[in-house]
C-alpha atoms as a PDB file:
ATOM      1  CA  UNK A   1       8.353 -19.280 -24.218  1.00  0.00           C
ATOM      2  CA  UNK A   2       7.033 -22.484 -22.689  1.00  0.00           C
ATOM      3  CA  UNK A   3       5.361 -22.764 -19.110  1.00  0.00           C
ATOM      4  CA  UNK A   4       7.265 -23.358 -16.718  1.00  0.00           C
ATOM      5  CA  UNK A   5       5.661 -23.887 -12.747  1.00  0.00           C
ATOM      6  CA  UNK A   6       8.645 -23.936 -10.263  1.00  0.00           C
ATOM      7  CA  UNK A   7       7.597 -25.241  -6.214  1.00  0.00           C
ATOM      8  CA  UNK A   8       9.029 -22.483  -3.755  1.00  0.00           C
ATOM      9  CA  UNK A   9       8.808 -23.598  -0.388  1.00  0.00           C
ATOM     10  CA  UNK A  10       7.793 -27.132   0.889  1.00  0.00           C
ATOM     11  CA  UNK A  11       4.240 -26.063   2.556  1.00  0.00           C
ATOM     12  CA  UNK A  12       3.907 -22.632   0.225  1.00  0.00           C
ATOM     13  CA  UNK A  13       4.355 -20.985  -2.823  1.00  0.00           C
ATOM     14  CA  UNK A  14       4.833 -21.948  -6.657  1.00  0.00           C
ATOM     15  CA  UNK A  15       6.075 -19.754  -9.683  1.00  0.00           C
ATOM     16  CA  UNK A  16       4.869 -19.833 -13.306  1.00  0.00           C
ATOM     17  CA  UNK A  17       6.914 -18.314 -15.924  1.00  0.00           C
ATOM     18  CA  UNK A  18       6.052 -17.934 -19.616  1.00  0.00           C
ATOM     19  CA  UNK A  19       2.727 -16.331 -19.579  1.00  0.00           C
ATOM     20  CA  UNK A  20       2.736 -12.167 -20.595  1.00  0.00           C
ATOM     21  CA  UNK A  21      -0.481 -10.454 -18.755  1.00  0.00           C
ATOM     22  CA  UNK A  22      -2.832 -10.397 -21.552  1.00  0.00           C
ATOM     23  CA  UNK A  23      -2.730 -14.203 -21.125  1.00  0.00           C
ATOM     24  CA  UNK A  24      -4.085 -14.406 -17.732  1.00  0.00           C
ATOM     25  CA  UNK A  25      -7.314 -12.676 -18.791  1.00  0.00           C
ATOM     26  CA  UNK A  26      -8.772 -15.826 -19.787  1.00  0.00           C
ATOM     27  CA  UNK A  27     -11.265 -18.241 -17.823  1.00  0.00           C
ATOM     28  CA  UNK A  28      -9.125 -21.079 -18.155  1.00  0.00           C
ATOM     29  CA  UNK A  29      -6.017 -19.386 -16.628  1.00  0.00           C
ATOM     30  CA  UNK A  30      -8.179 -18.033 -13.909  1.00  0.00           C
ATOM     31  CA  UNK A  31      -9.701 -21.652 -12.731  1.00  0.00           C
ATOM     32  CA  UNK A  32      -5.858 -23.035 -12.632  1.00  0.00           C
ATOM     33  CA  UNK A  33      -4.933 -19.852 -10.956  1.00  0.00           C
ATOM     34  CA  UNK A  34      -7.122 -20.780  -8.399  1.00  0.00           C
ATOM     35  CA  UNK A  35      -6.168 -24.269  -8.105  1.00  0.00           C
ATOM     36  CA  UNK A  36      -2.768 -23.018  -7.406  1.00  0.00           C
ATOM     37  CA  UNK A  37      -3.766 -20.789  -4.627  1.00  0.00           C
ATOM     38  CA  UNK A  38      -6.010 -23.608  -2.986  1.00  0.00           C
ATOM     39  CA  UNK A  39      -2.512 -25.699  -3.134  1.00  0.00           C
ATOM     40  CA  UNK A  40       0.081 -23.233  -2.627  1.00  0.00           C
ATOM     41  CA  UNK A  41      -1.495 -20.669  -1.342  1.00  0.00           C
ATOM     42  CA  UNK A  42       0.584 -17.852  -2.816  1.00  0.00           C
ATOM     43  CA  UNK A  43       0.899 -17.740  -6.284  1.00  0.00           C
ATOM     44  CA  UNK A  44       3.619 -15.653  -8.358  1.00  0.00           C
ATOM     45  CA  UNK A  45       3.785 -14.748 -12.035  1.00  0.00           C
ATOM     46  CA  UNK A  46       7.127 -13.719 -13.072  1.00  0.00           C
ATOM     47  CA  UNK A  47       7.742 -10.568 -15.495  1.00  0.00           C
ATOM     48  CA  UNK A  48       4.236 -10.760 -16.646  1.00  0.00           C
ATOM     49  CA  UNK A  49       3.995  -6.937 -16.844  1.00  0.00           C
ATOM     50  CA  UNK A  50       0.072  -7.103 -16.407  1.00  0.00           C
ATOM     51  CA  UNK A  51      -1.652  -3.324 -17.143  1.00  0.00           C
ATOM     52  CA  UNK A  52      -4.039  -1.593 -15.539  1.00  0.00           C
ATOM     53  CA  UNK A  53      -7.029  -3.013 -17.543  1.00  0.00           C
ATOM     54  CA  UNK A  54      -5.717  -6.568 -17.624  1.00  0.00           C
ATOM     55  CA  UNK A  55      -4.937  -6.722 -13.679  1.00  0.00           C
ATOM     56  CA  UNK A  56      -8.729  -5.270 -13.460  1.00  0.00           C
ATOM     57  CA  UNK A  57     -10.326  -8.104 -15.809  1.00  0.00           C
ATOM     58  CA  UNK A  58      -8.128 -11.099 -14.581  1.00  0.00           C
ATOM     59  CA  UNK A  59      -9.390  -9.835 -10.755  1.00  0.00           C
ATOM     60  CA  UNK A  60     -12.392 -10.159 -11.717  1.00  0.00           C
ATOM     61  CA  UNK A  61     -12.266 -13.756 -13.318  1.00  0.00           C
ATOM     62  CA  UNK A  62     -11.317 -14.743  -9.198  1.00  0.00           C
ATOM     63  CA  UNK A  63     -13.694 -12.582  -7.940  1.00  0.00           C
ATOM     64  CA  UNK A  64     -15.391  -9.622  -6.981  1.00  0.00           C
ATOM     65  CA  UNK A  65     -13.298  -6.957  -6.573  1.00  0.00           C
ATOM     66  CA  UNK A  66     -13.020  -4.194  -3.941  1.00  0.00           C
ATOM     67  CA  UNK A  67     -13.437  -0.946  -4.166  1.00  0.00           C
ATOM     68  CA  UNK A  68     -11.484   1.013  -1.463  1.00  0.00           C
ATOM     69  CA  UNK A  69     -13.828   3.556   0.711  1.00  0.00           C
ATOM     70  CA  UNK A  70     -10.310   5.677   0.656  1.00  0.00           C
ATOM     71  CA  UNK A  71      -8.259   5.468  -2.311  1.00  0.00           C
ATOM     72  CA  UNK A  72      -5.918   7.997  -4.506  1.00  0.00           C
ATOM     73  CA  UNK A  73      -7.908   9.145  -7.648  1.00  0.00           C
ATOM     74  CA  UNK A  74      -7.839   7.278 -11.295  1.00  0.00           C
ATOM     75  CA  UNK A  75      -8.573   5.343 -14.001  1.00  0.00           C
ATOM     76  CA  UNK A  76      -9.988   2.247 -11.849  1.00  0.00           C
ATOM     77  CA  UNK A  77     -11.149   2.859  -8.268  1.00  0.00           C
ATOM     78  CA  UNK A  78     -10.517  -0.761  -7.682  1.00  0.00           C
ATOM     79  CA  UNK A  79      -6.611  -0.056  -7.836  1.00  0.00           C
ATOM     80  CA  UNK A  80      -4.705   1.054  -4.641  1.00  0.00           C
ATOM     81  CA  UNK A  81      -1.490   2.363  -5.035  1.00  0.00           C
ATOM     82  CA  UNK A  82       1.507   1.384  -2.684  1.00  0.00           C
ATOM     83  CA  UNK A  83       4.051   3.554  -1.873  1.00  0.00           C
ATOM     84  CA  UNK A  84       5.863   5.546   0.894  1.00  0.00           C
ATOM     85  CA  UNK A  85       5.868   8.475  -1.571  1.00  0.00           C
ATOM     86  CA  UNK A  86       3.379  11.005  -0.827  1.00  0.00           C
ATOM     87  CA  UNK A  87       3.802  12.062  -3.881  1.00  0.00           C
ATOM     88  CA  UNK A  88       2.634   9.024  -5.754  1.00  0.00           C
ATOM     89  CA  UNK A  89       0.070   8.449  -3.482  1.00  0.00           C
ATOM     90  CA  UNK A  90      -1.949  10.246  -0.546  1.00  0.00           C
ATOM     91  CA  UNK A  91      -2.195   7.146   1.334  1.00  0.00           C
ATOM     92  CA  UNK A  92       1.356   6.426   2.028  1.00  0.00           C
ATOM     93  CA  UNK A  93       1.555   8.072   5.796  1.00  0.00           C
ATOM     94  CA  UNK A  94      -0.140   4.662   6.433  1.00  0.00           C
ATOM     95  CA  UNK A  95       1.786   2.363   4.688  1.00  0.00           C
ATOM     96  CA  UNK A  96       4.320   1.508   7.531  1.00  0.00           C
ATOM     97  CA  UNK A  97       2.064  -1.317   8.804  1.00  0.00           C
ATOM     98  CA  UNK A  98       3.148  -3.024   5.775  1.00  0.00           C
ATOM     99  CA  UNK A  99       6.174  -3.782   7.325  1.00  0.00           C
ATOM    100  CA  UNK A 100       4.346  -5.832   9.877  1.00  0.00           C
ATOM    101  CA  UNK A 101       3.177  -9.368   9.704  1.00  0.00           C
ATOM    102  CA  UNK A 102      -1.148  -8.825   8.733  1.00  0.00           C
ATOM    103  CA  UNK A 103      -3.579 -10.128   6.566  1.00  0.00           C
ATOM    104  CA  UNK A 104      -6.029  -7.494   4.826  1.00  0.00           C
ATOM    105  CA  UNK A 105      -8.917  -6.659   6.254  1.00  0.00           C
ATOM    106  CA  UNK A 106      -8.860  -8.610  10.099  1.00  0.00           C
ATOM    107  CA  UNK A 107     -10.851  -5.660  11.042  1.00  0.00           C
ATOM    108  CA  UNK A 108     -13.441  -6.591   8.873  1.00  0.00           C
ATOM    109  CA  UNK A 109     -16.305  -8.839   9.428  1.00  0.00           C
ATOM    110  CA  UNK A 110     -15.204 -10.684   6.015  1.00  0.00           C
ATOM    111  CA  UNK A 111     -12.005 -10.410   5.551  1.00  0.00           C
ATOM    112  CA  UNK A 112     -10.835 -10.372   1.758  1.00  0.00           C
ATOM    113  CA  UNK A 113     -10.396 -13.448  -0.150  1.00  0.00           C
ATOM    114  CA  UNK A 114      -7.050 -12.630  -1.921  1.00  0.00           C
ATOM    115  CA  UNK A 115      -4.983 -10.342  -3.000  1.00  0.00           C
ATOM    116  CA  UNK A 116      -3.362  -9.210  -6.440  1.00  0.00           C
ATOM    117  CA  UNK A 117       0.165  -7.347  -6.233  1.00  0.00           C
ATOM    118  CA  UNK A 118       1.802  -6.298  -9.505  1.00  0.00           C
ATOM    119  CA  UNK A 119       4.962  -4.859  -8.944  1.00  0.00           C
ATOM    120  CA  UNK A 120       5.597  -0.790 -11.240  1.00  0.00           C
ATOM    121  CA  UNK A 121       8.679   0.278  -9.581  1.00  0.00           C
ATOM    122  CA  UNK A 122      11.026  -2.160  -7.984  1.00  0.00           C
ATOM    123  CA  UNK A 123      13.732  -0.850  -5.018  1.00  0.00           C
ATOM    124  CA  UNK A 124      17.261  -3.481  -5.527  1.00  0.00           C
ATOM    125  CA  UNK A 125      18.230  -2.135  -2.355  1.00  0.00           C
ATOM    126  CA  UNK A 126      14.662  -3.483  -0.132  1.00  0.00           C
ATOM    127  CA  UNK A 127      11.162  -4.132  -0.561  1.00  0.00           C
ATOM    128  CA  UNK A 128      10.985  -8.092  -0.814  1.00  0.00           C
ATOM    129  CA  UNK A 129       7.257  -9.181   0.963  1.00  0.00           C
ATOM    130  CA  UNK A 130       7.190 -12.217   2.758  1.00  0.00           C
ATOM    131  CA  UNK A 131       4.645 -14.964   3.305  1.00  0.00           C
ATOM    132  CA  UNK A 132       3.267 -16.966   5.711  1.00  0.00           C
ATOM    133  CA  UNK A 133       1.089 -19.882   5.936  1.00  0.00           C
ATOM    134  CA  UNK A 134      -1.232 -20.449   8.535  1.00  0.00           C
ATOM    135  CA  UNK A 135      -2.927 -23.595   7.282  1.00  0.00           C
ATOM    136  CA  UNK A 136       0.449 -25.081   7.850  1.00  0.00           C
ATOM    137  CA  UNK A 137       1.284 -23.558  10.710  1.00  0.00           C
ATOM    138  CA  UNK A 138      -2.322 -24.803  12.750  1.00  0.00           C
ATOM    139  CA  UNK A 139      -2.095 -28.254  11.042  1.00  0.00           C
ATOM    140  CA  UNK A 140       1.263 -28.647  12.461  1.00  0.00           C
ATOM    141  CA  UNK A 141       0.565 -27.599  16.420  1.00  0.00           C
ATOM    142  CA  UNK A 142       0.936 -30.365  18.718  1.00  0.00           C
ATOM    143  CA  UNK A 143      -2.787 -31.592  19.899  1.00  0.00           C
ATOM    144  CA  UNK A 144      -2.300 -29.684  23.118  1.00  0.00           C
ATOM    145  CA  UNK A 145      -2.011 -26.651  21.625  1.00  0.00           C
ATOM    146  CA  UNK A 146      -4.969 -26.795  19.228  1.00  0.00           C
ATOM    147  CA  UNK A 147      -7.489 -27.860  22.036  1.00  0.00           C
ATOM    148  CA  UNK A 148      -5.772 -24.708  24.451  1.00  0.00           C
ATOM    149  CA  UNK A 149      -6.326 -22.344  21.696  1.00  0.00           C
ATOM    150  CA  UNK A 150      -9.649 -23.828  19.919  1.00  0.00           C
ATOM    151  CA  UNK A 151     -12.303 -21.956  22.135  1.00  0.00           C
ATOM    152  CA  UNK A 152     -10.146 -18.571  22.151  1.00  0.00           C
ATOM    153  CA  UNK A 153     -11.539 -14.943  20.505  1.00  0.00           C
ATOM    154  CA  UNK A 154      -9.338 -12.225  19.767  1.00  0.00           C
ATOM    155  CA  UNK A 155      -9.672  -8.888  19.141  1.00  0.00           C
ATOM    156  CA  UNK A 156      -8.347  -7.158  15.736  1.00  0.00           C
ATOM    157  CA  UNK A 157      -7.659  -3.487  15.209  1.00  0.00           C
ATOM    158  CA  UNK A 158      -6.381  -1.138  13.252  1.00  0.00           C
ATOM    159  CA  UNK A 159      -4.519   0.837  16.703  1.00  0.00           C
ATOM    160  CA  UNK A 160      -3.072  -2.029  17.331  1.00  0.00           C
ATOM    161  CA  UNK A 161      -1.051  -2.824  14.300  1.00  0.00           C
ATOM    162  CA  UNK A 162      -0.454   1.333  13.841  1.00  0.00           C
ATOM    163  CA  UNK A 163       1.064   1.602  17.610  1.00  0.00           C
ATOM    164  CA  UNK A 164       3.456  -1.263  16.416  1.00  0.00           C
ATOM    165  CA  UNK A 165       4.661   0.673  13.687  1.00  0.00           C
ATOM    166  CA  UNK A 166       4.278   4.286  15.051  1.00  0.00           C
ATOM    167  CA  UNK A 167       5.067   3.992  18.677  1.00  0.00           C
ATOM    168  CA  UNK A 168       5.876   7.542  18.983  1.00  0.00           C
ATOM    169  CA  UNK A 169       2.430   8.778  17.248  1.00  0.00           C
ATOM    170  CA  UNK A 170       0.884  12.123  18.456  1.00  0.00           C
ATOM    171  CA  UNK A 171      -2.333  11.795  20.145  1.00  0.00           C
ATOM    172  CA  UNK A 172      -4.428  13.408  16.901  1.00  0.00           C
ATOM    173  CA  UNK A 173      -3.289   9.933  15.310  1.00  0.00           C
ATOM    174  CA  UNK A 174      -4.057   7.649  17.999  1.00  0.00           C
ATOM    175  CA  UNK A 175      -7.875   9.336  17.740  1.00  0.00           C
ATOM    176  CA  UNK A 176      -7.693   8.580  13.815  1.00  0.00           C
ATOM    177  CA  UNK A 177      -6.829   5.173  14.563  1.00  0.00           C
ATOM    178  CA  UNK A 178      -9.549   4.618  17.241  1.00  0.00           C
ATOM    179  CA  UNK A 179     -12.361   5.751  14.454  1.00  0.00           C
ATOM    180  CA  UNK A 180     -11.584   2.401  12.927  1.00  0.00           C
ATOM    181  CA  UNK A 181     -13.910   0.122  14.484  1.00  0.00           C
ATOM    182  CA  UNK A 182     -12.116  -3.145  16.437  1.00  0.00           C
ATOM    183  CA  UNK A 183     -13.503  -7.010  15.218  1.00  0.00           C
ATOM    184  CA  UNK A 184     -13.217 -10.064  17.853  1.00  0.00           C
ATOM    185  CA  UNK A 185     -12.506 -13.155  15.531  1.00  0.00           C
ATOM    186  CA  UNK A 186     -12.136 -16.867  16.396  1.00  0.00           C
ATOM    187  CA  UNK A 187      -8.218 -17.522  17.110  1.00  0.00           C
ATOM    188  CA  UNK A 188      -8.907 -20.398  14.662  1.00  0.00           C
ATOM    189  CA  UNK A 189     -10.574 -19.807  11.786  1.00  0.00           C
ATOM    190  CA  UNK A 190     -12.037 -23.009  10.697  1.00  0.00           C
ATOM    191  CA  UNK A 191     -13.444 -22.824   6.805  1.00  0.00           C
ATOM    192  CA  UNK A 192     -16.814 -24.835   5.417  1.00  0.00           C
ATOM    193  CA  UNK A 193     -14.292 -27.066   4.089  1.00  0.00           C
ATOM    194  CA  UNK A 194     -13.035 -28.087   7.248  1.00  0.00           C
ATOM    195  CA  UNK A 195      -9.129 -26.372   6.925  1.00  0.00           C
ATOM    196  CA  UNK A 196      -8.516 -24.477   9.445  1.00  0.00           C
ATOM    197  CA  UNK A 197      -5.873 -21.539  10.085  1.00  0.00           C
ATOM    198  CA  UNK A 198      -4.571 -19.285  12.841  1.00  0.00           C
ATOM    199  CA  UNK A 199      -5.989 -15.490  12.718  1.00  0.00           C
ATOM    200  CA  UNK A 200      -2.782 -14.114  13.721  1.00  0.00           C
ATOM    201  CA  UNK A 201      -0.923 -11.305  12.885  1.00  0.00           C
ATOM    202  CA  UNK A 202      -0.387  -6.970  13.783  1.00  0.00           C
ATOM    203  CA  UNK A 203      -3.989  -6.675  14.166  1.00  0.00           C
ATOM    204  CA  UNK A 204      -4.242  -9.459  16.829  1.00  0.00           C
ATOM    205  CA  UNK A 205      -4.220  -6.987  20.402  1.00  0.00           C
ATOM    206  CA  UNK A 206      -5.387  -8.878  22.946  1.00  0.00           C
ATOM    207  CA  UNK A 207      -7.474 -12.392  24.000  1.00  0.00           C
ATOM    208  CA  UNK A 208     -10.816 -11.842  25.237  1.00  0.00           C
ATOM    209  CA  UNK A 209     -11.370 -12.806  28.723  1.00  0.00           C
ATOM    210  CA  UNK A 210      -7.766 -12.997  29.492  1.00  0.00           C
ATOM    211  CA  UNK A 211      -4.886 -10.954  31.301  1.00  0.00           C
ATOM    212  CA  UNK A 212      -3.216  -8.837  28.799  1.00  0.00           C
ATOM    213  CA  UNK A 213       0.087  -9.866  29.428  1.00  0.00           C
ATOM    214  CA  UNK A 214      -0.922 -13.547  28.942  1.00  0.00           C
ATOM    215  CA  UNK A 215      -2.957 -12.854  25.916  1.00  0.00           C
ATOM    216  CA  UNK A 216       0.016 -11.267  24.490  1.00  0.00           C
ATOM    217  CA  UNK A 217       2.323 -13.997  25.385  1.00  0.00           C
ATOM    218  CA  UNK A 218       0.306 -16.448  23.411  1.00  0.00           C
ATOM    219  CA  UNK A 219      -0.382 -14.393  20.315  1.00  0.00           C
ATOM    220  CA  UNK A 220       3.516 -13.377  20.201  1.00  0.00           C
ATOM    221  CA  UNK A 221       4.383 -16.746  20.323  1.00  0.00           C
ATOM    222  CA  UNK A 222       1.955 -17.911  17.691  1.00  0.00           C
ATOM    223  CA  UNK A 223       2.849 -15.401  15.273  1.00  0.00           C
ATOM    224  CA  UNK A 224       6.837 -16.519  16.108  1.00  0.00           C
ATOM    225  CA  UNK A 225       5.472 -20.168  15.103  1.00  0.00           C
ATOM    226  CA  UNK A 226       3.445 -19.503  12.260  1.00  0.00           C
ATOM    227  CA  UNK A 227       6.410 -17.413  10.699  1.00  0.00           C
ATOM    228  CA  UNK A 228       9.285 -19.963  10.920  1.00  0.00           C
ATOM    229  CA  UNK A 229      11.094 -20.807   7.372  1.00  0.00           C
ATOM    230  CA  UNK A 230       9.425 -24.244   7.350  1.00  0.00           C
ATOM    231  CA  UNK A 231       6.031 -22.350   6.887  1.00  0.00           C
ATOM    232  CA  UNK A 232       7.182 -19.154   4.994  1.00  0.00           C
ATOM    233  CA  UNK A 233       8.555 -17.189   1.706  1.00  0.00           C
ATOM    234  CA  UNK A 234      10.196 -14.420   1.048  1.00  0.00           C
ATOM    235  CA  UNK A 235       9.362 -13.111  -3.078  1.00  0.00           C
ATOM    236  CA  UNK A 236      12.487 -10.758  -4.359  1.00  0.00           C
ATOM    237  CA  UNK A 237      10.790  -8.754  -6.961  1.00  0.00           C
ATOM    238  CA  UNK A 238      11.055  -7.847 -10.146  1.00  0.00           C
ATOM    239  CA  UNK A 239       9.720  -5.049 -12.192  1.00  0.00           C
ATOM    240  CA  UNK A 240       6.209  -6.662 -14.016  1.00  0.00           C
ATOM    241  CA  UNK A 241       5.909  -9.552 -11.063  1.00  0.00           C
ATOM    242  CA  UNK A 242       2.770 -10.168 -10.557  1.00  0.00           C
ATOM    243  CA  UNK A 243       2.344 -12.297  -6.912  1.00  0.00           C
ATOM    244  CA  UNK A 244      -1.316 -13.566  -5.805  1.00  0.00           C
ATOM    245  CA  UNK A 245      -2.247 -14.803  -2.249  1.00  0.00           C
ATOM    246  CA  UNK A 246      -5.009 -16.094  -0.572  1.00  0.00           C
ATOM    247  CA  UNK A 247      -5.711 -13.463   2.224  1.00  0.00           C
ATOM    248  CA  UNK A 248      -7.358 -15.528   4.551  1.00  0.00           C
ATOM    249  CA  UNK A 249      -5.043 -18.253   5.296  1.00  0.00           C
ATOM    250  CA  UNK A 250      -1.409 -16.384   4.663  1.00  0.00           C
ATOM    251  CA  UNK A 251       0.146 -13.669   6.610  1.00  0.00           C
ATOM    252  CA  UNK A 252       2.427 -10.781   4.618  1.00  0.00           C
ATOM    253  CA  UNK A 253       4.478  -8.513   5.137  1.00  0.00           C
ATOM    254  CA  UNK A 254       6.842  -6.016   3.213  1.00  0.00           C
ATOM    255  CA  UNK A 255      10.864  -5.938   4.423  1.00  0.00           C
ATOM    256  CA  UNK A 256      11.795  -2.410   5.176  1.00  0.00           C
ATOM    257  CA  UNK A 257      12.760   0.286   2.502  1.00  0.00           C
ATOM    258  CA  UNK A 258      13.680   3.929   2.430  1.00  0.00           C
ATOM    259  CA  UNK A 259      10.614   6.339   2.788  1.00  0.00           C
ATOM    260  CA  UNK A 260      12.380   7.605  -0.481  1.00  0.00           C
ATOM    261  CA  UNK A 261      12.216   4.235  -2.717  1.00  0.00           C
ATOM    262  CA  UNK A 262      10.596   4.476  -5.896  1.00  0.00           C
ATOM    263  CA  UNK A 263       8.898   1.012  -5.015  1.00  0.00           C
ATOM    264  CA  UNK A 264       5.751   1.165  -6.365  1.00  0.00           C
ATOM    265  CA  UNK A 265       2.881  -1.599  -6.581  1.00  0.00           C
ATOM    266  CA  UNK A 266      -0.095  -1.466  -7.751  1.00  0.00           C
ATOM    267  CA  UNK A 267      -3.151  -3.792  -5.748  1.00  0.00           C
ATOM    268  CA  UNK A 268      -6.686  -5.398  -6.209  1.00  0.00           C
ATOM    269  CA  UNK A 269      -8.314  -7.426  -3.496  1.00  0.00           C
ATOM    270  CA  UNK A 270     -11.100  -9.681  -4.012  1.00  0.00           C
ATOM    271  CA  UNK A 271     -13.971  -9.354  -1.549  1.00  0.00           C
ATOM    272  CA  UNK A 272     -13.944 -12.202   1.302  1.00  0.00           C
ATOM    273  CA  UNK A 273     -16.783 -15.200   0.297  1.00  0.00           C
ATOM    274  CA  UNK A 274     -16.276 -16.912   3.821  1.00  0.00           C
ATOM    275  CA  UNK A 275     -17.207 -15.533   7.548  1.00  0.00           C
ATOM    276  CA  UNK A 276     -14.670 -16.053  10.144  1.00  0.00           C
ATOM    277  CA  UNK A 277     -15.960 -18.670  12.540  1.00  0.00           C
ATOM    278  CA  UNK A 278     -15.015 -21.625  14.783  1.00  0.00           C
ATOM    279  CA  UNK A 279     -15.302 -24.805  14.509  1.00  0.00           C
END
């Protein structure tokens, strides 16, 4: 089968078809993978049924990979499992944030760099992840908006996003969730390169220094605006997909499926390389 690379979405996303996952552990398919991502920002690999060992090595041709502090037992600790099944995996009481528009690791002082998502178990019924870019959605602000929101800090926590998605959680959980230590980031993240991107998302809670009720306003409404069609993608999946992002500058989320799908993916994240900062 010959390569084929397909544009998605005018400001995101591009498809390559005719590679298997044995192929992609190879420097030279790494670099262009890369060069895709800095373009496209999301990157997705259609029916490439990568294994275990393969999605490990090609992970590490982008990067250095992440090992979870929590994960569920196996082969490679650099693997997380996602599910709603408990039985598949022991985090999947805290998978329902998935459904909600984050990047990985906005809690973090370095967020991660990207993200690898390889798709077991597919549900026809649910289960597409969407994507958002950021880049896109800063560049195209009016100037009055960028020089409102340019000074701006926000703080990021894991309570935040898990009240969204539990709001009828038990107080033990709310104390699990305040264990997770909160991160004030730069509204705008602005990169060595110059790019900049908004740090929106679940995680976002509240603007320091203002009323909550107007912080809230303005991160709703940038999250509304950075999520619009002319800025996003929705990937339909199919069993062996294999769908790459860059974590700093897209937002994700999973559409809703039964707690009783047998979706099942299988994850590596590459640790983050930049600092958030501000201009």
């Amino acid at each position: 089968m010959s390569l084929v690379t397909t544009k998605l979405a005018p400001t995101i996303g591009v498809e390559i078809t005719g590679l298997t996952g044995r192929e992609l552990v190879d420097r030279k398919a790494a670099d262009d993978t890369q060069a895709a991502l800095d373009q496209y920002g999301v990157v997705v690999y259609r029916e490439v049924n990568i294994n275990d060992d393969d999605l490990v090595s090609f992970s590490r041709l982008l990067g250095e990979v992440v090992v979870p502090k929590v994960n569920d037992p196996g082969e490679h600790p650099e693997i997380a499992k996602i599910t709603l099944d408990p039985a598949k995996s022991v985090l999947a009481g805290y998978r329902q944030g998935n459904f909600l528009w984050h990047i990985d690791g906005a809690t973090d002082d370095l967020p991660q760099k990207g993200t690898l998502l390889t798709a077991r178990e597919v549900d026809p019924a649910g289960g597409d992840t969407e994507f958002a870019n950021t880049y896109a959605a800063y560049d195209a602000l009016s100037d009055e908006d960028k020089a409102h929101i340019a000074d701006l800090r926000v703080v990021h926590s894991f309570a935040a996003a898990q009240r969204i998605a539990y709001p009828d959680a038990t107080e033990k959980q709310q104390a699990e969730w305040a264990r997770v230590p909160s991160r004030v980031h730069p509204l705008v993240w602005t990169r060595r390169s110059g790019r900049r991107s908004l740090l929106v998302g679940a995680t976002a809670g509240e603007v320091v220094g203002w009323p909550a009720d107007r912080g809230r306003e303005l991160l709703d409404r940038l999250l509304e605006w950075s999520t619009q069609p002319q800025f996003s993608l929705q990937h339909h999946w199919r069993r062996g997909d294999l769908v790459i992002w860059d974590n700093t500058g897209i937002l994700h989320r999973a559409l809703p499926f039964q707690p009783t799908s047998r979706r099942l993916m299988h994850r590596t994240t590459l640790v983050g390389q930049e600092l958030v900062t501000a201009a």
